[in-house]
N, C-alpha and C. Protein backbone atom coordinates (compact mmCIF):
# COMPACT_ATOMS: atom_id res chain seq x y z
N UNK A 1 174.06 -210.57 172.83
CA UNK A 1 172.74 -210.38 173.37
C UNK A 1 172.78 -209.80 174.79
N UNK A 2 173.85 -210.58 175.68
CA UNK A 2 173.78 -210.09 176.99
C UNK A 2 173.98 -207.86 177.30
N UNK A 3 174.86 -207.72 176.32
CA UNK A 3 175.48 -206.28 176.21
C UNK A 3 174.21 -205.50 175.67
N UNK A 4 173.11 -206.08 174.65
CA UNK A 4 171.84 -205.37 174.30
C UNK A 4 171.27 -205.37 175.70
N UNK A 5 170.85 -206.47 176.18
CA UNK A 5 170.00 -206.28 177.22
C UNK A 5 170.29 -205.62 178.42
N UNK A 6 171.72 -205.05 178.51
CA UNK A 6 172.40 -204.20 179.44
C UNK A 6 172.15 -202.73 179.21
N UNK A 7 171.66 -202.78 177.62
CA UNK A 7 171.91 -201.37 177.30
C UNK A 7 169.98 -200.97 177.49
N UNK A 8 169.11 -201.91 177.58
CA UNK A 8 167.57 -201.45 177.19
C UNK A 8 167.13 -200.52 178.28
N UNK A 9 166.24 -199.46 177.55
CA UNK A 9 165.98 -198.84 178.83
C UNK A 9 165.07 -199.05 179.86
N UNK A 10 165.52 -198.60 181.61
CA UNK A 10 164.97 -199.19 182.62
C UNK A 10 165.46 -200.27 183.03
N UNK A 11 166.61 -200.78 182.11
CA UNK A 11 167.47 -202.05 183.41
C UNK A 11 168.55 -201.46 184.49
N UNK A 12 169.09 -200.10 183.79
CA UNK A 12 169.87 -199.63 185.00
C UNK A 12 168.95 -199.40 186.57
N UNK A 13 167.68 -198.77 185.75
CA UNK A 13 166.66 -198.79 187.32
C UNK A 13 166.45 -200.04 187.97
N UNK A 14 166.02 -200.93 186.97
CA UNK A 14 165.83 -202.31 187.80
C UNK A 14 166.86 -202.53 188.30
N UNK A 15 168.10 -202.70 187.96
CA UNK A 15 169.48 -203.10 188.90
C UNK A 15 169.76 -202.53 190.23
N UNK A 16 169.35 -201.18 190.23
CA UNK A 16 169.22 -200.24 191.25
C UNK A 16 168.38 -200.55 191.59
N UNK A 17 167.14 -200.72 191.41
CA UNK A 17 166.21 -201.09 192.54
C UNK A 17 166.27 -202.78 193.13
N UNK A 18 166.78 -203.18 192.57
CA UNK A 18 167.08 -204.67 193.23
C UNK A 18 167.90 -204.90 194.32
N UNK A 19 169.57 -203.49 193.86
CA UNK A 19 169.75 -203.53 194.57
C UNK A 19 170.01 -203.06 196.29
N UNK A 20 168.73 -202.35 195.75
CA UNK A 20 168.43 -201.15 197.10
C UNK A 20 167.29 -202.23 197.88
N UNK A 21 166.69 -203.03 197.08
CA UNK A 21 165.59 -204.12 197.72
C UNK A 21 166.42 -205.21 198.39
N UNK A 22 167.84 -205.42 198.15
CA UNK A 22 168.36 -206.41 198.63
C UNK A 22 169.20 -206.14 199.52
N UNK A 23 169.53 -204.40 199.65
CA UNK A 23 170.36 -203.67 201.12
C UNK A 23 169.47 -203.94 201.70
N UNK A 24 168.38 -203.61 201.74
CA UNK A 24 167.27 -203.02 202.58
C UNK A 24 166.84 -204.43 203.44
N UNK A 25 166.15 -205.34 202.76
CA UNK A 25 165.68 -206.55 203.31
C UNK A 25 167.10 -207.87 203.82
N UNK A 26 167.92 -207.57 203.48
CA UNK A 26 169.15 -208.73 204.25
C UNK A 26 168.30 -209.69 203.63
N UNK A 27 168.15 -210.56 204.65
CA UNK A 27 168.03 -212.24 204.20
C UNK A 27 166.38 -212.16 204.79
N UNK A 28 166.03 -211.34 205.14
CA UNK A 28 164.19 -211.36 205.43
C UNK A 28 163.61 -211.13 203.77
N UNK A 29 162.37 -212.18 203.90
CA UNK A 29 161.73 -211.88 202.37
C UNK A 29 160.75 -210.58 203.02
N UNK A 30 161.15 -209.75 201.95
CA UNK A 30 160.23 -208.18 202.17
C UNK A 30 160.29 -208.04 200.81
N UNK A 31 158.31 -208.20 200.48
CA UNK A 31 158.24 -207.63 198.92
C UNK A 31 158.22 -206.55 198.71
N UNK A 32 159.31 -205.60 198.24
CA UNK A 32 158.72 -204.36 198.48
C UNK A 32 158.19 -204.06 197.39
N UNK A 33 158.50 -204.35 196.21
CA UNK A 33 157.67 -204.77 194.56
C UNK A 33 156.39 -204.54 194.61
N UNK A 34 155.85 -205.81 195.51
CA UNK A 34 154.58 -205.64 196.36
C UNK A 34 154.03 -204.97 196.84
N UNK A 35 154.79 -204.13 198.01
CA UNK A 35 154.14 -203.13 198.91
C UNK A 35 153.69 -201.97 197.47
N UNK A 36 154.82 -201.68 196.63
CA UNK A 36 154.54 -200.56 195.93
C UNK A 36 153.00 -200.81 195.38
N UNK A 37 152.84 -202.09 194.67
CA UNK A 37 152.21 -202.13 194.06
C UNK A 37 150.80 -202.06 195.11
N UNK A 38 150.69 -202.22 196.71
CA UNK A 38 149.66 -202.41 197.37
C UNK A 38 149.67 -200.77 197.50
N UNK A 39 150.17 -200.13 198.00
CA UNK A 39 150.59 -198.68 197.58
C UNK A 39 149.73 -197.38 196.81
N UNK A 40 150.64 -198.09 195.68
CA UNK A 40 149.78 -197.19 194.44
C UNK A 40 148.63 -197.78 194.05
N UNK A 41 147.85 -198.73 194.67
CA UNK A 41 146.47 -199.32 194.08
C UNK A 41 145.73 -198.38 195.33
N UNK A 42 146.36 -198.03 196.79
CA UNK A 42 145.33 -197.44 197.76
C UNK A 42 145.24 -195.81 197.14
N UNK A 43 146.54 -195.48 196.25
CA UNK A 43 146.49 -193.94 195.86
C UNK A 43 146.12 -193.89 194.85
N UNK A 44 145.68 -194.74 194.03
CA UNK A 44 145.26 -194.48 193.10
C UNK A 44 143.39 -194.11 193.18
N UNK A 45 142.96 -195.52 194.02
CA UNK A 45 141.51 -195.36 194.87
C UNK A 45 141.10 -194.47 195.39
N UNK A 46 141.90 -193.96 195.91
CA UNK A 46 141.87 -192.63 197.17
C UNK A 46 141.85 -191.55 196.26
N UNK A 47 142.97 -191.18 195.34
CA UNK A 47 142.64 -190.01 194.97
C UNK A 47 141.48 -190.33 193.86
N UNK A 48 140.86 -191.15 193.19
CA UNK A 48 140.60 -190.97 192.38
C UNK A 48 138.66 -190.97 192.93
N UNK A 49 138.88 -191.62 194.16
CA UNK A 49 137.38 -191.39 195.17
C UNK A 49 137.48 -189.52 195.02
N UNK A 50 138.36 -189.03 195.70
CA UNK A 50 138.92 -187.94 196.00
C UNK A 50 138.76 -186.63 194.91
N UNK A 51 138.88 -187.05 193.37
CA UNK A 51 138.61 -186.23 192.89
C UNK A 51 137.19 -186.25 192.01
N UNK A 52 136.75 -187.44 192.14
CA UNK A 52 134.88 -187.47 191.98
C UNK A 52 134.45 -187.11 192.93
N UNK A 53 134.75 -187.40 194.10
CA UNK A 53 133.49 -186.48 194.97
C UNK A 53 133.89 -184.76 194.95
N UNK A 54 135.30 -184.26 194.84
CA UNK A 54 135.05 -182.69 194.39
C UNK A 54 134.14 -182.39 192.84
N UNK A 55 134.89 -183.19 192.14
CA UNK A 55 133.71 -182.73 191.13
C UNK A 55 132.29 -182.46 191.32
N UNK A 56 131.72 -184.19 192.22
CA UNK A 56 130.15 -183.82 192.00
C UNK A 56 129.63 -182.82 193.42
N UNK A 57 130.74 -182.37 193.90
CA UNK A 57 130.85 -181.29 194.72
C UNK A 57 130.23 -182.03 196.24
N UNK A 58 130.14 -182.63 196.36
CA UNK A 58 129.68 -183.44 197.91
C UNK A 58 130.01 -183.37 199.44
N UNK A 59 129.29 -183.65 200.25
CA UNK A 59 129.78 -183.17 201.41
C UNK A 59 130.69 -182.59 201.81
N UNK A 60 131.27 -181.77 203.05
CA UNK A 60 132.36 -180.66 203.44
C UNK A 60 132.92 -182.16 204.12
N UNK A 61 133.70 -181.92 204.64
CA UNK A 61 134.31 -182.65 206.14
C UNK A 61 133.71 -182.94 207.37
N UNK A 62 133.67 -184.28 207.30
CA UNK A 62 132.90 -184.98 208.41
C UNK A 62 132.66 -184.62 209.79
N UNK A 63 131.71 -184.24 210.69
CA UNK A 63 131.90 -183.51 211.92
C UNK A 63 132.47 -184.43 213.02
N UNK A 64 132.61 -183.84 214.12
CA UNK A 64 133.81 -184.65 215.22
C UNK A 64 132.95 -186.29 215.82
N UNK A 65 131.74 -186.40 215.54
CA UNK A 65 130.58 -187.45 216.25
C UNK A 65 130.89 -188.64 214.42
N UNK A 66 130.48 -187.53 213.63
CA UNK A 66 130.96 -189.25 212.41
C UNK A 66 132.68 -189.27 212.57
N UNK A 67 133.49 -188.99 212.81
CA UNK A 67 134.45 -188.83 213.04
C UNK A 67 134.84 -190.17 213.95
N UNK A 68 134.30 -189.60 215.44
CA UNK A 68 134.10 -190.98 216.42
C UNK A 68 133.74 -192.30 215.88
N UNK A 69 132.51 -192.06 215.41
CA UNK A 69 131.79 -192.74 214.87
C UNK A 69 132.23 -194.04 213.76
N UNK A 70 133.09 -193.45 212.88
CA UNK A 70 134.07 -194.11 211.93
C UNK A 70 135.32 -194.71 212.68
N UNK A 71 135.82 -193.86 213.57
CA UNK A 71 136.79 -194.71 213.89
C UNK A 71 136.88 -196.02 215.00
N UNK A 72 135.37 -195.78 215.60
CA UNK A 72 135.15 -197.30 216.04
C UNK A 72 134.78 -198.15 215.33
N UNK A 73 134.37 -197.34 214.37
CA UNK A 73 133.53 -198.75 212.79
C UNK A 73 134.46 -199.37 212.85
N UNK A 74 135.69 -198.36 212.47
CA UNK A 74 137.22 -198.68 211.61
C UNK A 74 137.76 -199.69 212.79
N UNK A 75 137.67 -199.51 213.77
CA UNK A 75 138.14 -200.91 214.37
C UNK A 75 137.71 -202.07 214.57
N UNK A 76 136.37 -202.08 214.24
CA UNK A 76 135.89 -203.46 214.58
C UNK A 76 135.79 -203.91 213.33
N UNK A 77 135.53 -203.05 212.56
CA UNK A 77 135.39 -204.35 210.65
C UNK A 77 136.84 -204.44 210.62
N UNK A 78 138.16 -203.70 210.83
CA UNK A 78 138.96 -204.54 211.00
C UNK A 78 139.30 -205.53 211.63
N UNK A 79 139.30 -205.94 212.77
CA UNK A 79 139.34 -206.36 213.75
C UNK A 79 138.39 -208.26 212.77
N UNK A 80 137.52 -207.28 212.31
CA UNK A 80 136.37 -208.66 211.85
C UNK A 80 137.33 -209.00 210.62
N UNK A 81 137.64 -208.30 209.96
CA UNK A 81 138.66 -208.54 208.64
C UNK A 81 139.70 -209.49 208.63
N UNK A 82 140.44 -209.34 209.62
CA UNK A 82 142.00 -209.86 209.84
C UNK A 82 141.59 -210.94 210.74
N UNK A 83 140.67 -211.14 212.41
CA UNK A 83 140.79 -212.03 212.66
C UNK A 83 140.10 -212.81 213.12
N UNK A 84 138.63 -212.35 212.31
CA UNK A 84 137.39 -213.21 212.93
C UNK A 84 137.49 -214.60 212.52
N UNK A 85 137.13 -215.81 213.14
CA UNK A 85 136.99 -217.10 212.15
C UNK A 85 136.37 -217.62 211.09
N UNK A 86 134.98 -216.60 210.84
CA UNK A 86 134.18 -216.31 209.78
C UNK A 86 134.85 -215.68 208.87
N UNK A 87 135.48 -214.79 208.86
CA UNK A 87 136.31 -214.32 207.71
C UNK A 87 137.54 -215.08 207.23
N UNK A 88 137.50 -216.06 207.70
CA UNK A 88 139.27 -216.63 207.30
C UNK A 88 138.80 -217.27 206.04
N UNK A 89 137.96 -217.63 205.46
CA UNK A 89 138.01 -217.80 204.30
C UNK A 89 138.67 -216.98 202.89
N UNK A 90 138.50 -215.96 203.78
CA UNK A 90 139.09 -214.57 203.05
C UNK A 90 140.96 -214.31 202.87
N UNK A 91 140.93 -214.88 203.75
CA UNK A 91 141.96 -214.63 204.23
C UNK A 91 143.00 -216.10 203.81
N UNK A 92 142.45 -217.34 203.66
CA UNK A 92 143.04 -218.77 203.32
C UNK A 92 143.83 -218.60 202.74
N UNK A 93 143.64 -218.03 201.26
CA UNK A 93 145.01 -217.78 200.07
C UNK A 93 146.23 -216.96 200.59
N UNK A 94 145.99 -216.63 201.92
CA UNK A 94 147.12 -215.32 201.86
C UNK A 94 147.52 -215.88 203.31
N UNK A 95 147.00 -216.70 204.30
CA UNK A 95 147.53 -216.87 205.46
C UNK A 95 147.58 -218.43 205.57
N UNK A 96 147.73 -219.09 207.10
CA UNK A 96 147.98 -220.26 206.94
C UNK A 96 147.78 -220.24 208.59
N UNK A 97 146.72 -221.38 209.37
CA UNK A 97 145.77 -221.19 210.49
C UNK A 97 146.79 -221.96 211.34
N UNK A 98 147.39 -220.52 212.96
CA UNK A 98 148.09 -221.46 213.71
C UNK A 98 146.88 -221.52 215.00
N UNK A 99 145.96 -221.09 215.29
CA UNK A 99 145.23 -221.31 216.25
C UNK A 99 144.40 -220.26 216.66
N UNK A 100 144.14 -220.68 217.88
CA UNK A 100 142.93 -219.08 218.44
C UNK A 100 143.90 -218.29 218.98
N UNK A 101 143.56 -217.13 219.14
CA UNK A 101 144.51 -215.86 219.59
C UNK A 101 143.05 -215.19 220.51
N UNK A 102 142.88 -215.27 221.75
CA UNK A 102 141.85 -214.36 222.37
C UNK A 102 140.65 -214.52 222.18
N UNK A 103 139.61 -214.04 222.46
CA UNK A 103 138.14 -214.31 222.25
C UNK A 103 137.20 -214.38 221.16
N UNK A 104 137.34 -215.22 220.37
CA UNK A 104 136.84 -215.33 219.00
C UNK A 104 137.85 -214.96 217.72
N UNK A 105 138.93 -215.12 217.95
CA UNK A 105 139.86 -214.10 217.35
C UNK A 105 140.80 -215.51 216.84
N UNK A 106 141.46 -215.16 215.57
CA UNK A 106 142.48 -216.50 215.18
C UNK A 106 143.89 -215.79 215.14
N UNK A 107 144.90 -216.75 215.24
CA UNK A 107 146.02 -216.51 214.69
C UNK A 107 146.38 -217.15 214.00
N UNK A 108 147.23 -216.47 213.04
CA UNK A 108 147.04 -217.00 211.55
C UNK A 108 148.79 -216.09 210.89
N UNK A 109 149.39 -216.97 210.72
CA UNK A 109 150.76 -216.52 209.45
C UNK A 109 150.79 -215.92 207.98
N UNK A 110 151.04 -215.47 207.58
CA UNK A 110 151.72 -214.84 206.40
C UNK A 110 152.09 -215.96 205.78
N UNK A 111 151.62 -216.55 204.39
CA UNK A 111 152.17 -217.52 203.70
C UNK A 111 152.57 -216.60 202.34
N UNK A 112 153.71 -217.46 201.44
CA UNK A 112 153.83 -216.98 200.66
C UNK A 112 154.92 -216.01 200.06
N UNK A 113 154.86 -215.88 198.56
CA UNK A 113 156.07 -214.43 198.65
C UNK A 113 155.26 -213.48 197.66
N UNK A 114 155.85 -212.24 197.66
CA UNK A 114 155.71 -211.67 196.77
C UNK A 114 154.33 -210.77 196.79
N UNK A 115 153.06 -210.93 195.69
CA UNK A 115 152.34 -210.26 196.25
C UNK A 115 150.95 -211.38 196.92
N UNK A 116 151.37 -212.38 196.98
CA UNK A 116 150.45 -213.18 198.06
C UNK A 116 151.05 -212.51 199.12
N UNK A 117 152.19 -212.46 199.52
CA UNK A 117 152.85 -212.11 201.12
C UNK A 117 152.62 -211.06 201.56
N UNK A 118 152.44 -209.91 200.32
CA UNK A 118 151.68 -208.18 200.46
C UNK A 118 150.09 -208.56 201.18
N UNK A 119 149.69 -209.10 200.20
CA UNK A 119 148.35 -209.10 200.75
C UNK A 119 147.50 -209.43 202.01
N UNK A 120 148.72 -210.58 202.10
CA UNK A 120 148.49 -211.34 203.33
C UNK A 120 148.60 -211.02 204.68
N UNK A 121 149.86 -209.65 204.74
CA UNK A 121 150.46 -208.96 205.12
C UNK A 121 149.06 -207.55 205.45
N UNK A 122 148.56 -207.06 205.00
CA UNK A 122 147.68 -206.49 204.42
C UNK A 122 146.19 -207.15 205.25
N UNK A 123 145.60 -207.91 205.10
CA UNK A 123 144.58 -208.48 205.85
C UNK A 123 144.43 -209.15 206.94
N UNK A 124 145.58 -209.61 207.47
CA UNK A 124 145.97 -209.96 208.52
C UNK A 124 146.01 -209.38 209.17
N UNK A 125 146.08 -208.24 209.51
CA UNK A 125 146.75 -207.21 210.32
C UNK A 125 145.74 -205.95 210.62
N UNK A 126 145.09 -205.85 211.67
CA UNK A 126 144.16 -204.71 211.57
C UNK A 126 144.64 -203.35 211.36
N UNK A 127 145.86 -202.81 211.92
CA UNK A 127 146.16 -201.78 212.10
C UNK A 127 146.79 -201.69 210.64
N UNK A 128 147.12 -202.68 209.72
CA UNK A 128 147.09 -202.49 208.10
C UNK A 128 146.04 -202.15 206.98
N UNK A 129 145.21 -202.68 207.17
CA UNK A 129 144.10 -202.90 207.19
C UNK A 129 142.98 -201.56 207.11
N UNK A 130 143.26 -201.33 208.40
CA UNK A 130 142.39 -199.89 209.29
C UNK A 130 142.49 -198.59 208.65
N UNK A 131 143.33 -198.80 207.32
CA UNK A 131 143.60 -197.61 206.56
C UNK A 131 142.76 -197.47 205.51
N UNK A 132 142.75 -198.62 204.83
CA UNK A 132 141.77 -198.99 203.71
C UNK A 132 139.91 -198.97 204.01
N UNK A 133 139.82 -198.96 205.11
CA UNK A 133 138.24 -199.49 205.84
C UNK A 133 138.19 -198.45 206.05
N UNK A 134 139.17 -197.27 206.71
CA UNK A 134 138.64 -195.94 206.80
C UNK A 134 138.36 -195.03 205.90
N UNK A 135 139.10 -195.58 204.62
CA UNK A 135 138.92 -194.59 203.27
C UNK A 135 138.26 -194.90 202.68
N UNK A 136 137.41 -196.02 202.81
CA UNK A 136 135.43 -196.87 202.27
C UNK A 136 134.77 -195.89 202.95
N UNK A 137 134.79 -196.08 204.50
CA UNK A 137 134.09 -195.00 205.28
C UNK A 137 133.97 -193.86 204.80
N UNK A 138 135.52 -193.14 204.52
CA UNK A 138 134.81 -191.83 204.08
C UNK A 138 134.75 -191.73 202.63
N UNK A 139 134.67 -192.32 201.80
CA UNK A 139 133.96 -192.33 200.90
C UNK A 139 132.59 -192.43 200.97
N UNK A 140 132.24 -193.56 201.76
CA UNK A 140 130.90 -193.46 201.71
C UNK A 140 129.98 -193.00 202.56
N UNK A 141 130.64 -192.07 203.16
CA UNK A 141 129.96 -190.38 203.95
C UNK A 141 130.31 -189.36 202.63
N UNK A 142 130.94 -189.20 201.87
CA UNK A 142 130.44 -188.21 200.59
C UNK A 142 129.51 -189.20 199.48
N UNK A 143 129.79 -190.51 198.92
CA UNK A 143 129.12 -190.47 198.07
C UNK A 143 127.59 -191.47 198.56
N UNK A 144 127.17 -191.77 199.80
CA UNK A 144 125.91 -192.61 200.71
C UNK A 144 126.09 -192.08 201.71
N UNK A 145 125.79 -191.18 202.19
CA UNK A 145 126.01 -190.97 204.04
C UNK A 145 125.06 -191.68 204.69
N UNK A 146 123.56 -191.31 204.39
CA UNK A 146 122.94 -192.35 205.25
C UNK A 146 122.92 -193.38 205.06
N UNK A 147 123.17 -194.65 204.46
CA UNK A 147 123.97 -195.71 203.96
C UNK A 147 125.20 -196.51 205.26
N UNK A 148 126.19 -194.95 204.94
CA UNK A 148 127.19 -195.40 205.46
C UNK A 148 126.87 -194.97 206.94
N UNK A 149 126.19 -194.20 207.12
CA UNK A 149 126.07 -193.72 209.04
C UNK A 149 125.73 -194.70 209.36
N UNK A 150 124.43 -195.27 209.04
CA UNK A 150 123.87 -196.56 209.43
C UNK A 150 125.11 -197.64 209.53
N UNK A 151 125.37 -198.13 208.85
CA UNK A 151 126.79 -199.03 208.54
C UNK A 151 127.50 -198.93 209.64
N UNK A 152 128.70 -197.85 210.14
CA UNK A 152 129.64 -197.71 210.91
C UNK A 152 128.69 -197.40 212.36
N UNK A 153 127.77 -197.27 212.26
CA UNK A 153 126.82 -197.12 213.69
C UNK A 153 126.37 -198.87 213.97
N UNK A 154 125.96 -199.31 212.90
CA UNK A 154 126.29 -200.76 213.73
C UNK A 154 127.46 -201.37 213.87
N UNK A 155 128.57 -201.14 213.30
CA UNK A 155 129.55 -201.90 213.84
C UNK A 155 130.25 -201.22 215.27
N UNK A 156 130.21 -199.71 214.95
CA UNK A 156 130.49 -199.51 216.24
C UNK A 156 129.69 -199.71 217.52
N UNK A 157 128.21 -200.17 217.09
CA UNK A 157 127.74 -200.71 218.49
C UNK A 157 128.01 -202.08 218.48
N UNK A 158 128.44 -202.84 217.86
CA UNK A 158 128.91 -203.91 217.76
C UNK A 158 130.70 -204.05 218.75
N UNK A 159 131.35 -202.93 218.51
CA UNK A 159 132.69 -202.98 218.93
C UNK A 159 132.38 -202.67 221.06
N UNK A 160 131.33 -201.98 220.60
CA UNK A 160 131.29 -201.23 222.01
C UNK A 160 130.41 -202.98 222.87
N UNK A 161 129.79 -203.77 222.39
CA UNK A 161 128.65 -204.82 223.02
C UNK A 161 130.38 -205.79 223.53
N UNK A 162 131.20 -205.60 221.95
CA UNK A 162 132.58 -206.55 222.46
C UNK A 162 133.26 -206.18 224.08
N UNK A 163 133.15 -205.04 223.84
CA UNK A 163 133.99 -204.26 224.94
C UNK A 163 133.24 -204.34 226.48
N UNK A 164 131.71 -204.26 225.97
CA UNK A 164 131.17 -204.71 227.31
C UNK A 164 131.27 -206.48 227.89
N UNK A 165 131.43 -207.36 226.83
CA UNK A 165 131.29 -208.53 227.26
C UNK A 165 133.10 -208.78 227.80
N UNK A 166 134.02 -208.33 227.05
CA UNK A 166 135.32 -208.83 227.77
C UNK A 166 135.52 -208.00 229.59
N UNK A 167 134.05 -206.87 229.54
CA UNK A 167 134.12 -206.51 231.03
C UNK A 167 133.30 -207.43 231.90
N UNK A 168 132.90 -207.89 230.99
CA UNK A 168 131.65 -208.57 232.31
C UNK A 168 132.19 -209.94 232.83
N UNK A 169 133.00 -210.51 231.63
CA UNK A 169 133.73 -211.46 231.63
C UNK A 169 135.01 -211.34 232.72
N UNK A 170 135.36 -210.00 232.90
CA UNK A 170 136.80 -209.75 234.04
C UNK A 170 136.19 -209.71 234.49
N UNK A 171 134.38 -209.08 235.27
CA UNK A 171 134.23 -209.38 236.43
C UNK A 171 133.87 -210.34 236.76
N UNK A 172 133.16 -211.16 235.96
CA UNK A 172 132.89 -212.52 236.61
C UNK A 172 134.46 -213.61 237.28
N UNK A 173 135.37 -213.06 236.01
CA UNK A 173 136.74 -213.38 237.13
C UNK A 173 137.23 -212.85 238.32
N UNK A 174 136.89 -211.73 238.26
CA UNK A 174 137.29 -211.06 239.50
C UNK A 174 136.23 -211.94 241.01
N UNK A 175 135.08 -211.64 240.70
CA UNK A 175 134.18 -212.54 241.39
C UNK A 175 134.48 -213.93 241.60
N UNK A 176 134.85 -214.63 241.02
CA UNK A 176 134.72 -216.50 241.20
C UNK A 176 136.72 -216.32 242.04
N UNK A 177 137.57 -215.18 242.19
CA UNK A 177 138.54 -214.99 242.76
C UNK A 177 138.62 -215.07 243.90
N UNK A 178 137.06 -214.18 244.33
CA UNK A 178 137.25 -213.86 245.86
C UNK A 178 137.20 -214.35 247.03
């Protein structure tokens, strides 16, 4: 039995890929099984957003103001994604709560292996994250624009109200200094 199952096809790949997963990661758990699979689920989305909106022929390319516009969205719904305290519910199955990290903000671990640890890995993390939230965005500037303008226009005035309060907040430190 052992010599059949040596011979089926795709175990020489699996052997090879196990053992290129087990050069690669040493003694750190790195799913990369996982990553693929987090991977090909964003390319599969992407192109497949990608080739319905050419079909139903939809908007050209976004001008340089939704452009701006998106990429402050893109930081603050991440930002709200990975480490607001309201969202950690979201986040429970895949992380594990070590405390506050900054102004409304948690820090929070990676629990898990495999593709809990992808995911976790994945929402935790804004700048992981910030890839997926931007390719909603522009999706939904070809298939809802006014929808989505509205949308990323409040969060980015939302990111920008953050940005004013951690200033007002240094000056009131700067002030109670002097």
């Amino acid at each position: 039995m052992a010599a059949a199952a040596s011979t089926a096809p795709g175990h020489a790949h699996r052997h090879w890929w196990q053992r290129v997963a087990a050069e690669y990661s040493g003694s750190a758990d790195r799913p990369l099984g996982a990553y693929l699979t987090v991977m090909a689920t964003y390319g599969g989305l992407a192109g497949g957003l990608t080739l319905v909106g050419r079909r139903l022929r939809r908007a050209g390319p976004p001008g340089v103001l939704d452009i701006m516009l998106a990429g402050v969205a893109t930081h603050k719904v991440a930002r709200l994604i990975s480490k607001d305290p309201v969202t950690s519910p979201l986040r429970a199955p895949f992380t594990r709560y070590l405390g506050t990290s900054g102004e409304a903000e948690l820090s929070e671990e990676v629990r898990g292996t495999g593709m809990q640890k992808a995911v976790g890995e994945l929402i935790s993390c804004p700048f992981c994250i910030g890839l997926w939230i931007a390719t909603g965005f522009g999706a939904g500037q070809v298939f809802a624009p006014t929808l989505t303008r509205l949308a990323m226009a409040v969060f980015s005035e939302l990111a920008i109200a953050d940005f004013l309060h951690f200033g007002y907040s240094l000056a009131e430190q700067r002030q109670q200094h002097q």
